[in-house]
Structures are given as structure tokens and as C-alpha cells.
C-alpha atoms as a PDB file:
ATOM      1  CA  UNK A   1      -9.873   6.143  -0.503  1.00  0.00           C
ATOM      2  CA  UNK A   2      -9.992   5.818  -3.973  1.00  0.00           C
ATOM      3  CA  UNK A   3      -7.825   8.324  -5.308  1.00  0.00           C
ATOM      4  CA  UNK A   4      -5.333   6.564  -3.155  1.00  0.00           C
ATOM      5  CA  UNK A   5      -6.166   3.073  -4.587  1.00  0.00           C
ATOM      6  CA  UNK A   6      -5.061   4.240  -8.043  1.00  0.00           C
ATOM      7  CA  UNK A   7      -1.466   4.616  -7.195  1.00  0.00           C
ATOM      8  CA  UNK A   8      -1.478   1.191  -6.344  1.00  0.00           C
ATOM      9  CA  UNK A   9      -0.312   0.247  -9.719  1.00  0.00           C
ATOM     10  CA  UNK A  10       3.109   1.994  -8.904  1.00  0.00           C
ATOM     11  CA  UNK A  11       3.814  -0.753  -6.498  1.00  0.00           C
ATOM     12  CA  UNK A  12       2.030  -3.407  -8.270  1.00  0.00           C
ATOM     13  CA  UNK A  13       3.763  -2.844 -11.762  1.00  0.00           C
ATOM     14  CA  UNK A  14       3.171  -5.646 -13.979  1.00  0.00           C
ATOM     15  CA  UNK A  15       0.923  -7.992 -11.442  1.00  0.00           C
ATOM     16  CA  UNK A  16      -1.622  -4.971 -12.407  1.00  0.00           C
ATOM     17  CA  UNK A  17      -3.173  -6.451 -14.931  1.00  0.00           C
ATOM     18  CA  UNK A  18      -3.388  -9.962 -12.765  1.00  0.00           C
ATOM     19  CA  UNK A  19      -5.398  -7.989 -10.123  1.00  0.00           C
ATOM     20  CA  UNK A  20      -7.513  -6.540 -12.408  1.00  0.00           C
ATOM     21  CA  UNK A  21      -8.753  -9.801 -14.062  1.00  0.00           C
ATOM     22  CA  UNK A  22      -9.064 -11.487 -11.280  1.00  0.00           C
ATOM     23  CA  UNK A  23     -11.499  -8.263 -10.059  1.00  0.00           C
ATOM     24  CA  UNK A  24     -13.400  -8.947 -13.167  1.00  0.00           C
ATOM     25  CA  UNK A  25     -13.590 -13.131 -12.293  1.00  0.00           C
ATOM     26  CA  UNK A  26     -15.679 -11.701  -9.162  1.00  0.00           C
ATOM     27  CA  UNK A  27     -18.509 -10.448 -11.528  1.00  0.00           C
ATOM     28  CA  UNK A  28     -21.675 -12.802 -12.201  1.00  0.00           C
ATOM     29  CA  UNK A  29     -23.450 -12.680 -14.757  1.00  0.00           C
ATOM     30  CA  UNK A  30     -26.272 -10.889 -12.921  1.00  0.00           C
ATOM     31  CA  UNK A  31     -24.220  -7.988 -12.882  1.00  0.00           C
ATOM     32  CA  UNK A  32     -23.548  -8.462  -8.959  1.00  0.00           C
ATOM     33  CA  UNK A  33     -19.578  -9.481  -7.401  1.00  0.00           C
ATOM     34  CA  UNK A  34     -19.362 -12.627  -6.080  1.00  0.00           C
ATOM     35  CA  UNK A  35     -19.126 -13.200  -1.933  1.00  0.00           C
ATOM     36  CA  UNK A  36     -17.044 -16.199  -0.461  1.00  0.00           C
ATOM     37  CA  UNK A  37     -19.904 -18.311  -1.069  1.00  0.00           C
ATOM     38  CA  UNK A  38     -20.195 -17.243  -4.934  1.00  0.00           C
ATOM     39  CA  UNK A  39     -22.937 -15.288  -4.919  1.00  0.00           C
ATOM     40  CA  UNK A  40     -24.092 -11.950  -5.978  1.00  0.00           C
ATOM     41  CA  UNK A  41     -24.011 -10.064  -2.813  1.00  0.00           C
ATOM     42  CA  UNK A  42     -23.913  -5.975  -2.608  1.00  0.00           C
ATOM     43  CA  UNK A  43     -21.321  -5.506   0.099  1.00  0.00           C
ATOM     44  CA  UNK A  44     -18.927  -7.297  -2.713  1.00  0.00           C
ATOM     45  CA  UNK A  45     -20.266  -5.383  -5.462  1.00  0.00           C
ATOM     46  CA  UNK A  46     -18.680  -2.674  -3.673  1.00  0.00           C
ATOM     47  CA  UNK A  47     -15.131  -3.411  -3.473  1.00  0.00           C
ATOM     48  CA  UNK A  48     -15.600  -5.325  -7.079  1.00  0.00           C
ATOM     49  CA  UNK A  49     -16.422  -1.694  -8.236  1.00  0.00           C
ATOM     50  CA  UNK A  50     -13.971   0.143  -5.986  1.00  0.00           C
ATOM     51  CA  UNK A  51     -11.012  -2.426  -7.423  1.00  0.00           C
ATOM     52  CA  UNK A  52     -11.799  -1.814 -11.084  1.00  0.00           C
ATOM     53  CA  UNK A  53     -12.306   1.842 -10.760  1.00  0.00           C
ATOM     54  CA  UNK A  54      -8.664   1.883  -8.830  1.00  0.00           C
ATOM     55  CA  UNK A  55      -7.181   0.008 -11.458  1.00  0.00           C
ATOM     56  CA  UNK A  56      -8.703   2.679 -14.604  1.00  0.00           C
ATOM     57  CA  UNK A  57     -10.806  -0.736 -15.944  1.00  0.00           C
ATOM     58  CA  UNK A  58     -14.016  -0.226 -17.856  1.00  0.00           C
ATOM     59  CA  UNK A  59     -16.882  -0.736 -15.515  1.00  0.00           C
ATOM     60  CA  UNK A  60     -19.754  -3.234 -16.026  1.00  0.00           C
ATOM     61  CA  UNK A  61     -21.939  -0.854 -16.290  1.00  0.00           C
ATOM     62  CA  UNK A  62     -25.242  -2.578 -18.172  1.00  0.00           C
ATOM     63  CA  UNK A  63     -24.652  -5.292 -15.955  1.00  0.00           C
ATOM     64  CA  UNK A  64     -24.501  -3.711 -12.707  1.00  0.00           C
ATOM     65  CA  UNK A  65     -27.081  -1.052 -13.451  1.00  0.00           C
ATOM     66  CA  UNK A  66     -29.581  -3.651 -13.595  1.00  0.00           C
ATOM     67  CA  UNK A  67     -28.052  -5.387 -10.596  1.00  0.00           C
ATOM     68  CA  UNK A  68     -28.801  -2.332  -8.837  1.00  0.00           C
ATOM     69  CA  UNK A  69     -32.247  -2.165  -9.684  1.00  0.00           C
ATOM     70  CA  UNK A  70     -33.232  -5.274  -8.278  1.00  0.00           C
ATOM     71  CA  UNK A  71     -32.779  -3.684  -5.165  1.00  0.00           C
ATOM     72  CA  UNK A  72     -35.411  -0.663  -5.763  1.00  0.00           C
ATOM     73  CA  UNK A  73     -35.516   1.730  -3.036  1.00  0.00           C
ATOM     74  CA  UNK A  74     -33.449  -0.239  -0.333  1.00  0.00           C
ATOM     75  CA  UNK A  75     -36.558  -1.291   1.541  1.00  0.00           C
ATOM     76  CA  UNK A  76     -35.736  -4.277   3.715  1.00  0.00           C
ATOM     77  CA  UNK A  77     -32.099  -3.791   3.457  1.00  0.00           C
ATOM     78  CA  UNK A  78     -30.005  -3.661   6.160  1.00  0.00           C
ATOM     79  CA  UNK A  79     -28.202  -0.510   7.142  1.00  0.00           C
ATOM     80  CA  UNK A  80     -24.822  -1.776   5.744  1.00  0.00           C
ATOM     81  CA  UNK A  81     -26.324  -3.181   2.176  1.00  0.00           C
ATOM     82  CA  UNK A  82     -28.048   0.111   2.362  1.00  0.00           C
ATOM     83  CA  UNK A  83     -24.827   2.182   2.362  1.00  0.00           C
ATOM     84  CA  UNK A  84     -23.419  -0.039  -0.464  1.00  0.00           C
ATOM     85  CA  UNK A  85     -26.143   0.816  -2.926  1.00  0.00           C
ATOM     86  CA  UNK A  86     -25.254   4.200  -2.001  1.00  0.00           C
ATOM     87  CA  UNK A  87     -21.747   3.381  -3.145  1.00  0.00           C
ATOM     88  CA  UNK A  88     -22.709   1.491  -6.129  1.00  0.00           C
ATOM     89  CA  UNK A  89     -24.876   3.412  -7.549  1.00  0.00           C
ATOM     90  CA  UNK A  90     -22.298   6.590  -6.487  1.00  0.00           C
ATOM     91  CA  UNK A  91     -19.761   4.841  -9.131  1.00  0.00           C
ATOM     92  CA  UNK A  92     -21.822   4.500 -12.041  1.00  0.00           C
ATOM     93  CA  UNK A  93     -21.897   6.808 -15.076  1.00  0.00           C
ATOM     94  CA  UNK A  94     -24.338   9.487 -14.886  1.00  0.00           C
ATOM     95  CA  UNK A  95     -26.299   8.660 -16.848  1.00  0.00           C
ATOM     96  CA  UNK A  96     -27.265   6.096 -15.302  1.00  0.00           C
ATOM     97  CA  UNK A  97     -26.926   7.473 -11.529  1.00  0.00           C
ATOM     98  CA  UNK A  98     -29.772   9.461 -12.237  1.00  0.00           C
ATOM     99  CA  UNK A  99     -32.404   6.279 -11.745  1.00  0.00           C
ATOM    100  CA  UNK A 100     -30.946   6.075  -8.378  1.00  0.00           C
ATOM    101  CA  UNK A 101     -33.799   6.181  -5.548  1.00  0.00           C
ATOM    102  CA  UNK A 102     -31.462   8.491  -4.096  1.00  0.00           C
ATOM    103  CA  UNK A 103     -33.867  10.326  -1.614  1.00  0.00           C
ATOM    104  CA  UNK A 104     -35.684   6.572  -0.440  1.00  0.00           C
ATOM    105  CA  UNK A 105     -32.299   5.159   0.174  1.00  0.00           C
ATOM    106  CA  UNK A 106     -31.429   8.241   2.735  1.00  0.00           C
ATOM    107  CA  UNK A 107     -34.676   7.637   4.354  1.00  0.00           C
ATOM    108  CA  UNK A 108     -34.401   4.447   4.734  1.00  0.00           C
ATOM    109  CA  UNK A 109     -30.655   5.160   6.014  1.00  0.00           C
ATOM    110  CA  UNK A 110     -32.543   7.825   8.701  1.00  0.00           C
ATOM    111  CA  UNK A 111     -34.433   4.686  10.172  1.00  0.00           C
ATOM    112  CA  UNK A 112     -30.583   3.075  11.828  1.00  0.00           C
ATOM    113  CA  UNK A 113     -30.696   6.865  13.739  1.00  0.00           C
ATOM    114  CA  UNK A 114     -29.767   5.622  17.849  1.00  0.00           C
ATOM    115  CA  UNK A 115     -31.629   7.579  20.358  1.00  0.00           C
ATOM    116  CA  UNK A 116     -27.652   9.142  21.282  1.00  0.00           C
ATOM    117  CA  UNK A 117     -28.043  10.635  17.898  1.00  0.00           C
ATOM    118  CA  UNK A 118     -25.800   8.179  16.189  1.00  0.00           C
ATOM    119  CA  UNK A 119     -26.462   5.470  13.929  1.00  0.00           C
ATOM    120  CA  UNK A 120     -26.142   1.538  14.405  1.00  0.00           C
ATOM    121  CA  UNK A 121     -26.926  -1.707  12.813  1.00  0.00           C
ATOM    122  CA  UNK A 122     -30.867  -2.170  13.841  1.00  0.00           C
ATOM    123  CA  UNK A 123     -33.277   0.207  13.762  1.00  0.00           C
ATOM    124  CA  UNK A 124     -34.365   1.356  17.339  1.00  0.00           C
ATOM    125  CA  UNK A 125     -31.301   0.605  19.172  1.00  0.00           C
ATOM    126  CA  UNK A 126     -30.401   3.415  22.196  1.00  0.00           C
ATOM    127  CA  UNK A 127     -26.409   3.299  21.226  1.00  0.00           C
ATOM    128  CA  UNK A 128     -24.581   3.582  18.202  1.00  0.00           C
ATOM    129  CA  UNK A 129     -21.619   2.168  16.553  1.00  0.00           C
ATOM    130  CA  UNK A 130     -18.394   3.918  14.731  1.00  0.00           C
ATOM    131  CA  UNK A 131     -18.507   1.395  11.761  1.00  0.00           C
ATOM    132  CA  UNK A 132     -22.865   2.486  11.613  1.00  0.00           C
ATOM    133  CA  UNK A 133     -21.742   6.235  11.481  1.00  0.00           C
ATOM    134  CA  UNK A 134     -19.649   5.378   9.260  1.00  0.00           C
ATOM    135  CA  UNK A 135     -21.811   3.812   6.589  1.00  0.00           C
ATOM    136  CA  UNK A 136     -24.606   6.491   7.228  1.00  0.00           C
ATOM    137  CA  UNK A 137     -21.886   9.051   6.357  1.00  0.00           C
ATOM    138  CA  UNK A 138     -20.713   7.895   3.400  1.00  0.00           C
ATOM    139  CA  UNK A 139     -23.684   7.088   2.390  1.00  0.00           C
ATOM    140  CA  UNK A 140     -24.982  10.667   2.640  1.00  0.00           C
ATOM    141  CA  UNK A 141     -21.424  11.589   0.898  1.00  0.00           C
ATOM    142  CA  UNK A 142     -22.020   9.180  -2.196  1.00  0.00           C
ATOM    143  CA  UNK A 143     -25.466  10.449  -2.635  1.00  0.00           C
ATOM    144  CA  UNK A 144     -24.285  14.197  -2.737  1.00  0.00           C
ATOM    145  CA  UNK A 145     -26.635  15.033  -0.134  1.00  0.00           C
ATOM    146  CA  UNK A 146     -25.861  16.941   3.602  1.00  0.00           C
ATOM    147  CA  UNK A 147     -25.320  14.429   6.571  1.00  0.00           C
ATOM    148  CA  UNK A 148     -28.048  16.066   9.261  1.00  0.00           C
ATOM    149  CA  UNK A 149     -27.463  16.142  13.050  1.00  0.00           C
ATOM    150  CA  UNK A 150     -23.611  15.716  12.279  1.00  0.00           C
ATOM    151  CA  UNK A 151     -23.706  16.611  15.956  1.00  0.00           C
ATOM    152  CA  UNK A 152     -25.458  13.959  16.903  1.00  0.00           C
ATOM    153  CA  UNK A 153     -22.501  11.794  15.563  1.00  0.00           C
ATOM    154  CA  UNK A 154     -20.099  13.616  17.711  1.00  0.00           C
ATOM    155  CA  UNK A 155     -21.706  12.687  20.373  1.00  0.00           C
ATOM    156  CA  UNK A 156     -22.150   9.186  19.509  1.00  0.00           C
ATOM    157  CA  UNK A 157     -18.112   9.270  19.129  1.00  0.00           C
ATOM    158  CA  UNK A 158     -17.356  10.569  22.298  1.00  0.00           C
ATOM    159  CA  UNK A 159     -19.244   8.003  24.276  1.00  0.00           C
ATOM    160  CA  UNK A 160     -17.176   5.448  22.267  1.00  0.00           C
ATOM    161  CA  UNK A 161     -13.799   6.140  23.474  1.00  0.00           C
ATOM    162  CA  UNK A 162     -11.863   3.083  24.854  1.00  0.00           C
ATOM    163  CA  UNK A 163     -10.194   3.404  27.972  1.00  0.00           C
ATOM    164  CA  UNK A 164      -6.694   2.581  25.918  1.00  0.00           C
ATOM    165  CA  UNK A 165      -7.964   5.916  23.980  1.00  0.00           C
ATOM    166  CA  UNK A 166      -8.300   4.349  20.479  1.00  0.00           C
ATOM    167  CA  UNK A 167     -12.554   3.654  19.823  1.00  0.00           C
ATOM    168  CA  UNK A 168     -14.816   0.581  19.820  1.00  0.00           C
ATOM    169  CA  UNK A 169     -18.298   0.261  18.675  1.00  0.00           C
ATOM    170  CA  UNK A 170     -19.414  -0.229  21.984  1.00  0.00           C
ATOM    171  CA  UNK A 171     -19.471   1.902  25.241  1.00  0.00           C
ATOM    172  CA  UNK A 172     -17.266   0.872  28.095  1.00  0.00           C
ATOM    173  CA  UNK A 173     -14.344  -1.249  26.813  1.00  0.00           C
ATOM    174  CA  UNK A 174     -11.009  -1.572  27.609  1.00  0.00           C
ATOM    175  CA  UNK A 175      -9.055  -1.396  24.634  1.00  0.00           C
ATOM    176  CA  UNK A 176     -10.248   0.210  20.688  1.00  0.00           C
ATOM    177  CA  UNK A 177      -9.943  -1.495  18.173  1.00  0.00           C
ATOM    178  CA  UNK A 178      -7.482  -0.701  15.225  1.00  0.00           C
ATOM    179  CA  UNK A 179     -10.100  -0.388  12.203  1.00  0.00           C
ATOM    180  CA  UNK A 180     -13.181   1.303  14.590  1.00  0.00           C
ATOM    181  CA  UNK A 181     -10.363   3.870  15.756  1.00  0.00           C
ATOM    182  CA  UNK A 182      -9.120   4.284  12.165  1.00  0.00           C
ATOM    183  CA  UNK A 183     -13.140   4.975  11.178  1.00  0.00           C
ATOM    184  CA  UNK A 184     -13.328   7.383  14.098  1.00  0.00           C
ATOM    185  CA  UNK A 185     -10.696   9.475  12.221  1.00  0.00           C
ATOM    186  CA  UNK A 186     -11.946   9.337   9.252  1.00  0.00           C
ATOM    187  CA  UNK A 187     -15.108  10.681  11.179  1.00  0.00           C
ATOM    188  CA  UNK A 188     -13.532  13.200  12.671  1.00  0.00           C
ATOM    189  CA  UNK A 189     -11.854  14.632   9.313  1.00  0.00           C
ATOM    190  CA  UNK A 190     -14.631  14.732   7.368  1.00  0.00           C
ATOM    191  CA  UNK A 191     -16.733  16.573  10.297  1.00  0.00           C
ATOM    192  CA  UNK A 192     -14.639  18.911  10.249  1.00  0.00           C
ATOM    193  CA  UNK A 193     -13.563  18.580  13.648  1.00  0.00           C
ATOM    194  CA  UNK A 194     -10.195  18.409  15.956  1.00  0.00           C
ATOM    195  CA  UNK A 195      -8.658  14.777  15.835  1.00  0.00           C
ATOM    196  CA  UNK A 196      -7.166  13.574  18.921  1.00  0.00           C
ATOM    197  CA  UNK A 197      -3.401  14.365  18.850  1.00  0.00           C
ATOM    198  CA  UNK A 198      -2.716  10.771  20.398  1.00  0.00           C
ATOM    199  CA  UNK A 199      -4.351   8.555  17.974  1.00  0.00           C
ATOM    200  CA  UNK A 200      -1.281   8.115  15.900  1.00  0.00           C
ATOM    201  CA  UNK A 201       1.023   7.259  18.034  1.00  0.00           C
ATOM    202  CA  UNK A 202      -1.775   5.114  19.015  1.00  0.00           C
ATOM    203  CA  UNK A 203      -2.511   3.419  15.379  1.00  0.00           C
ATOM    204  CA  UNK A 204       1.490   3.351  15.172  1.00  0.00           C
ATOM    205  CA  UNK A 205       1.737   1.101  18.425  1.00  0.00           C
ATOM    206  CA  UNK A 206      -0.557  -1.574  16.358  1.00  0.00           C
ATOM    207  CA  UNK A 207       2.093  -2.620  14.078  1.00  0.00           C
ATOM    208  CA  UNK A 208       3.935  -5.522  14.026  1.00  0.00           C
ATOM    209  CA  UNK A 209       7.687  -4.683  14.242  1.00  0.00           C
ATOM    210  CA  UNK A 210       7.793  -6.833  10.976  1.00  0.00           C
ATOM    211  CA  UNK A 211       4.773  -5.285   9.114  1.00  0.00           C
ATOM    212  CA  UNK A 212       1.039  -5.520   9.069  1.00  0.00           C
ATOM    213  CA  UNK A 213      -1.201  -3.863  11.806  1.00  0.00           C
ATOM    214  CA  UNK A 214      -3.091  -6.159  14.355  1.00  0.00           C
ATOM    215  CA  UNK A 215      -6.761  -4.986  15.210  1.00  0.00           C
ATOM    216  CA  UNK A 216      -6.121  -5.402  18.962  1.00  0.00           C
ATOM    217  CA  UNK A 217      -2.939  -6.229  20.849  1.00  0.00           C
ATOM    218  CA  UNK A 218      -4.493  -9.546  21.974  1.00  0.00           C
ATOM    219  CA  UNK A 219      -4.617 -10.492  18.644  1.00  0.00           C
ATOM    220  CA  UNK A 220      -2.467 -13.319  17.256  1.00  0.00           C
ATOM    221  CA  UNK A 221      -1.452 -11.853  14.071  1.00  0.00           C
ATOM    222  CA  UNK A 222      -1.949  -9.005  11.425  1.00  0.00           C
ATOM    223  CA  UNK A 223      -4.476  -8.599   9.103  1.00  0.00           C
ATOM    224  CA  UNK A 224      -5.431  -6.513   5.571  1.00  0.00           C
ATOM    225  CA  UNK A 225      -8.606  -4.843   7.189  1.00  0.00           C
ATOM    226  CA  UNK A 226      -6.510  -3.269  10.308  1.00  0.00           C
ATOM    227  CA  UNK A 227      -3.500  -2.390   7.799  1.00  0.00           C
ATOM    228  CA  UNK A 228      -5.165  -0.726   5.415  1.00  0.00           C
ATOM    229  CA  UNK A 229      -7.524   1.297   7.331  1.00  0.00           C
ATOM    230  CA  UNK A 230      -5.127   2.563   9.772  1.00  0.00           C
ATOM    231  CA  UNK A 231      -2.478   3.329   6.859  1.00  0.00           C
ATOM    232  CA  UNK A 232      -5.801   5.513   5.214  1.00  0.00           C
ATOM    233  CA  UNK A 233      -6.087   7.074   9.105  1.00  0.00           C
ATOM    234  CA  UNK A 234      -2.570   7.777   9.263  1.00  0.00           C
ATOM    235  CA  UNK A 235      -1.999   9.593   6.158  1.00  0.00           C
ATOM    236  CA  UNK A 236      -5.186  12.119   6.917  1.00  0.00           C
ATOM    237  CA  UNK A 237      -3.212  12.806  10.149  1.00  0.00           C
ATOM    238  CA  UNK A 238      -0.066  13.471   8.334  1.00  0.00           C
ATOM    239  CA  UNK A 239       1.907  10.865  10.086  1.00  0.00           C
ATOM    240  CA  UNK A 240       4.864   9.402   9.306  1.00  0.00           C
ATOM    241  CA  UNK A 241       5.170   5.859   7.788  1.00  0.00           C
ATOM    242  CA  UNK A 242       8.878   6.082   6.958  1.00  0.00           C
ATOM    243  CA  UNK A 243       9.773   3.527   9.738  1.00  0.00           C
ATOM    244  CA  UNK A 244       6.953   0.989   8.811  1.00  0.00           C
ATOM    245  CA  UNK A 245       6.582   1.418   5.249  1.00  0.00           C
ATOM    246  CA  UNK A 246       9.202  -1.703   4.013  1.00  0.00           C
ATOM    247  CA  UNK A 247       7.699  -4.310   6.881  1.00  0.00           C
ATOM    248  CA  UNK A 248       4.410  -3.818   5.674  1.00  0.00           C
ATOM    249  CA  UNK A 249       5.011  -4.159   1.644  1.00  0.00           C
ATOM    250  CA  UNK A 250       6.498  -7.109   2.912  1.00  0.00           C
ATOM    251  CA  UNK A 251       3.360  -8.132   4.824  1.00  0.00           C
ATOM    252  CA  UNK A 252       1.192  -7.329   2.063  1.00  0.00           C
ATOM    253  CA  UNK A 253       3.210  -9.201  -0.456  1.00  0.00           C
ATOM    254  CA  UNK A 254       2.944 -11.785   1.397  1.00  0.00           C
ATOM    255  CA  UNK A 255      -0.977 -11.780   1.116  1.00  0.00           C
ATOM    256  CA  UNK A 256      -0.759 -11.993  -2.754  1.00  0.00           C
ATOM    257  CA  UNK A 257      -1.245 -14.711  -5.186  1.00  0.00           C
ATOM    258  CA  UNK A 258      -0.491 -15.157  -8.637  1.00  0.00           C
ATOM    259  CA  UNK A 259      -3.949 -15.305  -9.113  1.00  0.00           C
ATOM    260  CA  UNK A 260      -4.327 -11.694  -8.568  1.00  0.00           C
ATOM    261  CA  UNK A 261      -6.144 -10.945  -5.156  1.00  0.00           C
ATOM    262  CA  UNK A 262      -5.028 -10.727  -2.174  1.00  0.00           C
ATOM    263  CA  UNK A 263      -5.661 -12.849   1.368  1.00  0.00           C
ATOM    264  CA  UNK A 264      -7.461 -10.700   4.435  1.00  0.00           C
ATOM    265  CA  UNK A 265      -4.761 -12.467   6.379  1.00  0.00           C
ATOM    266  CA  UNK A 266      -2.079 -15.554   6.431  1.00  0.00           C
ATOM    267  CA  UNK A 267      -5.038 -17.663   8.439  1.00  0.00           C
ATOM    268  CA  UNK A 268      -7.543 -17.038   5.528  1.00  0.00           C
ATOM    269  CA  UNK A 269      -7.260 -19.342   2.431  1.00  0.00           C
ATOM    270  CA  UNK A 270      -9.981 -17.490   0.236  1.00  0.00           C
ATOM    271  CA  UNK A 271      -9.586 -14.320  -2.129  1.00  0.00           C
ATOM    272  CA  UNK A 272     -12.452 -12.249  -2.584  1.00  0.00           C
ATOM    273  CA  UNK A 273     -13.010  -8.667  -3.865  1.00  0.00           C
ATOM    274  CA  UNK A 274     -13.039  -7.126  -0.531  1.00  0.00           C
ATOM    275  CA  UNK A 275      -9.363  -7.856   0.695  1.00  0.00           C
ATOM    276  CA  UNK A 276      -8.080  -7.189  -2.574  1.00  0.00           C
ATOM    277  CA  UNK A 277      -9.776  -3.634  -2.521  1.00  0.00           C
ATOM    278  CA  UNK A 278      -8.049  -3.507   0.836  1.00  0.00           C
ATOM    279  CA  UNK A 279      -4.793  -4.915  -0.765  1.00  0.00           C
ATOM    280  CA  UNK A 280      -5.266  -1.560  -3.060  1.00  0.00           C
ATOM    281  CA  UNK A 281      -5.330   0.447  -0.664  1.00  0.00           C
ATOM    282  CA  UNK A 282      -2.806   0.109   1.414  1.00  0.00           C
ATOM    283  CA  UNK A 283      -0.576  -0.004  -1.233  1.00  0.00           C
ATOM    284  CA  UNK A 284      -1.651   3.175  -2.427  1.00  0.00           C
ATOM    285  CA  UNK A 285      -0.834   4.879   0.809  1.00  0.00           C
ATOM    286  CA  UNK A 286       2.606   2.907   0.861  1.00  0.00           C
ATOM    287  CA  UNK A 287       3.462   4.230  -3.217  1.00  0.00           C
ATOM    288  CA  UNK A 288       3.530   7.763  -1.520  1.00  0.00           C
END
């Protein structure tokens, strides 16, 4: 995802420089990104990181470091704060990624393992999610370390196929949803394994004739989270984007402020780190 990010600037031009301070407004002064309520928060620190690293800015590194080390080993975290100090620590220098409790963080990771050999949000739980495999991946990924029982993912995946045939983080349902299906590809990809040669044309049928993907077709109108992601999912499946890709600069443009970040949608009236990561994104896969 990040090599894509950094052609965002191609698109971008010179607002560049507005997205990247306003990525560096996010940072406190306890070396931790800001959420929507202003404070220090991991999952932010993430896309704070992600954004700056996309744009070729100097990192925070002191800062953040000892941000980071607040956190210790990850005990008590949950499952997704766990996979961001994965990622965090992942994007700092290496000299400083060395102090990373790299081996306690993948235990603690092991505890989200669902008894269908998946991973979800709570420890214990029978069934688990797409987004939860997701995390535990990437976590394994940043870390450098082998994922083990990638099998056991597989299977988790399966069981999670909607009857529309995109995937939903739960077993059963009627119709997937745009970013769990886009995760599932991901998935797939980096398992090594077949991708399902309908879930284009399925992603495809979620946008909006006029740009922007919608994360279900109940849903009133197009967001940054369903855009991006399935743009990411499309372009590891080699699909076309010709037909779409003018709607949805349009749709993203319309998400950006002269204050350098970007909405998560035209119902949300707060910027934060996240959807301008996002915002990144898809333009990267739209520069191409």
C-alpha cells in the first residue's frame, strides 16, 4: 500500500506540501497522532506515519519511539492496537526497530486465534473475522516473522463468503461488504492462493456511476474507506479502472480541503490522519 501512496503526489502536485503539514498538525507532543477526539491514539499513529512516509517527509522519530514504548510488550492491547504497534514500530529507523518487543507482540497477537483457525477481535471467540486476519497478517508481515497455520486462515475465509459472493466478517449474510471483500483479496494474494475470478466484476459493480465506491449497495452514498481499498484490491487483480478512473478523482477531490486532509465521506465534517492516508491511496492507484 505504501509504495502506491507515494505516487500520490503526481495527482496532488502542489496541494502536496498542504497534505503533508497538515499530517504533521496530527502529531502531539507525546510523539502519538491525534484521533477525532485529539488524542494520542495508536490506530492514528498509524496512518500519521503511513501519510508522512507516502509523502518522503522526515519522520518523528524521537518522538514516536518513545510513544511506542509506552506501550511495552502490547499486553492489554486489543488485537487491532496490537497490529498497529506492529506497524509503527515496522516504520521506524532501524535503529531504533531493534527495541521492538517483537516476539511478545506476536504472542500476544496468537491469543485473537478463533477455534476455525482464524483470528477475531476477542480472545476466545469460535469464528473469525476478514478485517482480524487481516491485522494478524500484517502484523506478522511488519514484524518480518512467518504467519503460522496460514491454513487455518483459509479456512476462516471460506466460511465467510456472502451469498452475493463478495465477504463479510461474519458467517451467513446476504451481501459482502466492499472493504471486508477488498481485505479478502488482499488475503488471498499474499497467501499465495487462487483469487476468485468474480470478485472484480464484483468490486466494479460497487461504484457509483459518478465516482466513489459504496461499502454495500444499501448504502446511501460513497465513502474513502470502500474507494480506496477496493481500488488497492483491484489493481492486485489486474483490473481495469479505465472506465472509473475520472468519476472517482472527481469524488476524491471532492473530499479535500485546503487544509490538507481529506473527509472519509461528504456526511463526515472532521479530517483526521486516517482518511487522508486513505485519500493517498487511492490516488496512488488512480496516478497509474
Amino acid at each position: 500500500m505504501l509504495q502506491v501512496a507515494r505516487l500520490s503526489p503526481k495527482l496532488l502536485g502542489d496541494a502536496t506540501d498542504l497534505v503533508r503539514d497538515y499530517l504533521r498538525s496530527c502529531l502531539n507532543p507525546d510523539g502519538g497522532f491525534r484521533d477525532r477526539a485529539g488524542n494520542s491514539d495508536l490506530y492514528y499513529t498509524v496512518f500519521g506515519l503511513e501519510g508522512l512516509l507516502a509523502l518522503r517527509a522526515d519522520l518523528p522519530v524521537d518522538a514516536v519511539s518513545s510513544y511506542l514504548r509506552q506501550f511495552g510488550d502490547g499486553d492489554g492491547l486489543d488485537l487491532i492496537h496490537l497490529g498497529c504497534l506492529a506497524r509503527c514500530w515496522a516504520a521506524m529507523p532501524a535503529e531504533q526497530k531493534v527495541s521492538a518487543p517483537t516476539e511478545s507482540i506476536l504472542n500476544h497477537i496468537e491469543a485473537f486465534r478463533s477455534a476455525d483457525g482464524g483470528y477475531a477481535g476477542l480472545p476466545g471467540q469460535n469464528d473469525g473475522t476478514v478485517y482480524s486476519c487481516f491485522i494478524a497478517l500484517g502484523a506478522y508481515q511488519d514484524l518480518g516473522r512467518e504467519l503460522p497455520n496460514p491454513d487455518g486462515i483459509l479456512a476462516c475465509l471460506h466460511r465467510l463468503k456472502a451469498d452475493d459472493g463478495g465477504y463479510a466478517n461474519q458467517q451467513d449474510v446476504p451481501l459482502g461488504l466492499t472493504p471486508s471483500t477488498a481485505a479478502a483479496v488482499t488475503l488471498l494474494r499474499q497467501l499465495q492462493q487462487p483469487v476468485p475470478s468474480h470478485l472484480a466484476e464484483w468490486l466494479l459493480a460497487r461504484c457509483r456511476p459518478d465516482g466513489g465506491f459504496f461499502a454495500t449497495p444499501m448504502a446511501p452514498i460513497p465513502d474513502l474507506l470502500s474507494t480506496a481499498t477496493a481500488l488497492h484490491a483491484l489493481s492486485g487483480l489486474q483490473a481495469s479502472i479505465d472506465n472509473i478512473r475520472e468519476p472517482c478523482l472527481d469524488f476524491i477531490d471532492s473530499l479535500w480541503t485546503s487544509q490538507g486532509g481529506f473527509h472519509g465521506s461528504w456526511m463526515d465534517d472532521t479530517l483526521d490522519c486516517e482518511y487522508t492516508y486513505y485519500g493517498l491511496l487511492a490516488l496512488g492507484h488512480l496516478s497509474v
